[in-house]
Protein backbone atom coordinates (compact mmCIF):
# COMPACT_ATOMS: atom_id res chain seq x y z
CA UNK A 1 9.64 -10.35 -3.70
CA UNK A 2 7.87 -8.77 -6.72
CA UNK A 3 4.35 -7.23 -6.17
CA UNK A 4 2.65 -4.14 -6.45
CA UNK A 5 0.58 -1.81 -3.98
CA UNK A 6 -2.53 -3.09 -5.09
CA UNK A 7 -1.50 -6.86 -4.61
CA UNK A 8 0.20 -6.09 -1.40
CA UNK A 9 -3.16 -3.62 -0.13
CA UNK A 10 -5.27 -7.09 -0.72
CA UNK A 11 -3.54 -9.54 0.34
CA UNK A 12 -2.63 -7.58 3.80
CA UNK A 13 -6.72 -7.15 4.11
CA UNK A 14 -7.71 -9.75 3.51
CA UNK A 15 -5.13 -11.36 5.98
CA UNK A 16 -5.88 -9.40 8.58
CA UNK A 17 -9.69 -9.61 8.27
CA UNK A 18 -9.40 -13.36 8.27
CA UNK A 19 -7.94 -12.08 11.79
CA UNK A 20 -10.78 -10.13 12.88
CA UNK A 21 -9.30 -7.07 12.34
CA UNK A 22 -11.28 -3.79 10.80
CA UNK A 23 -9.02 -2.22 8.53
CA UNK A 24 -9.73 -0.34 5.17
CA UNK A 25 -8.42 0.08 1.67
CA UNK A 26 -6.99 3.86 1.05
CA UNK A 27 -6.51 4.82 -2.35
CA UNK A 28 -4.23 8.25 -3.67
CA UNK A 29 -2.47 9.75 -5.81
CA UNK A 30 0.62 7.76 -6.35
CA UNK A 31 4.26 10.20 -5.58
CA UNK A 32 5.97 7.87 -8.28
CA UNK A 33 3.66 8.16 -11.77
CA UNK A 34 2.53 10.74 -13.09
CA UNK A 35 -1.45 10.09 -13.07
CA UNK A 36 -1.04 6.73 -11.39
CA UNK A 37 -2.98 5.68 -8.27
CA UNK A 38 -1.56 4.40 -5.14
CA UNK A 39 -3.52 1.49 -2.56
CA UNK A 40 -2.54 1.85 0.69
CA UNK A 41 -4.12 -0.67 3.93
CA UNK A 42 -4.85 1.54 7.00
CA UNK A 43 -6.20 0.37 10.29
CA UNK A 44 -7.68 2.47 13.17
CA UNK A 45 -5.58 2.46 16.37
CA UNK A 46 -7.30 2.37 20.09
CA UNK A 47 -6.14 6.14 20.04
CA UNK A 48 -8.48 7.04 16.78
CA UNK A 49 -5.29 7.42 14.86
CA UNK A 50 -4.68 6.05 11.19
CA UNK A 51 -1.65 2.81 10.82
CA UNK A 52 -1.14 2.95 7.63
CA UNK A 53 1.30 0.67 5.33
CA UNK A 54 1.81 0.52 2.06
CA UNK A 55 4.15 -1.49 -0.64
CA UNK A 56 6.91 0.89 -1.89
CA UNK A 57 9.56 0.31 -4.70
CA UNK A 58 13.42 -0.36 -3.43
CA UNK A 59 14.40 1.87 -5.75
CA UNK A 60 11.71 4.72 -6.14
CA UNK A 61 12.12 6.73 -9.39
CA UNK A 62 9.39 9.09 -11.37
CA UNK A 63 7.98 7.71 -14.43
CA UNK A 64 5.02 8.28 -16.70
CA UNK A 65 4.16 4.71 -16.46
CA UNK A 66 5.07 2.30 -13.87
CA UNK A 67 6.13 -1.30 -13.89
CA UNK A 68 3.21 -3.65 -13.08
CA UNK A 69 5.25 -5.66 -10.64
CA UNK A 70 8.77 -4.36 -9.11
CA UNK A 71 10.93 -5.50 -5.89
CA UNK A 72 9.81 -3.69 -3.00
CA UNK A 73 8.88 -3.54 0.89
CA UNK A 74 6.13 -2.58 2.87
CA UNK A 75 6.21 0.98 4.68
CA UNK A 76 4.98 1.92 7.94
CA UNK A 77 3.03 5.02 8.14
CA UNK A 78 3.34 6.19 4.80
C-alpha cells in the first residue's frame, strides 16, 4: 500500500472516531527528512498512558526531501 503519515494519521482518526473513540493527532519532527514533519495518531489508554501508531517507510532512509507517497506499515508505539 502507498500512503504517507499524514494520510494514514487521518484516515486512522477519523476511523476510530466514527467508533467513539477519543484519540488525537501528534505532530514532530520527522527522524527521516531533514526539516520534515511527522503525524502520528495517539490514543489515551485506561492507565493514562499514550498508544501511539504511526505510518513508517519499509525501507527508511535520510533524505532532504521525502517522497509524497512510499510503501510502508503502521508502527506501534513509535
Amino acid at each position: 500500500m502507498r500512503s504517507n503519515c499524514l494520510f494514514f494519521a487521518l484516515a486512522l482518526y477519523a476511523r476510530r472516531r466514527r467508533m467513539g473513540r477519543e484519540g488525537y493527532l501528534v505532530i514532530r519532527r520527522s527522524r527521516l527528512a531533514w526539516k520534515g514533519p511527522h503525524l502520528l495518531y495517539a490514543e489515551r489508554r485506561h492507565d493514562g498512558r499514550l498508544r501511539v501508531v504511526s505510518y513508517v517507510p519499509r525501507a527508511p532512509e535520510v533524505r532532504k526531501c521525502p517522497p509524497a507517497l512510499f510503501r510502508g506499515w503502521p508502527r506501534w508505539g513509535d
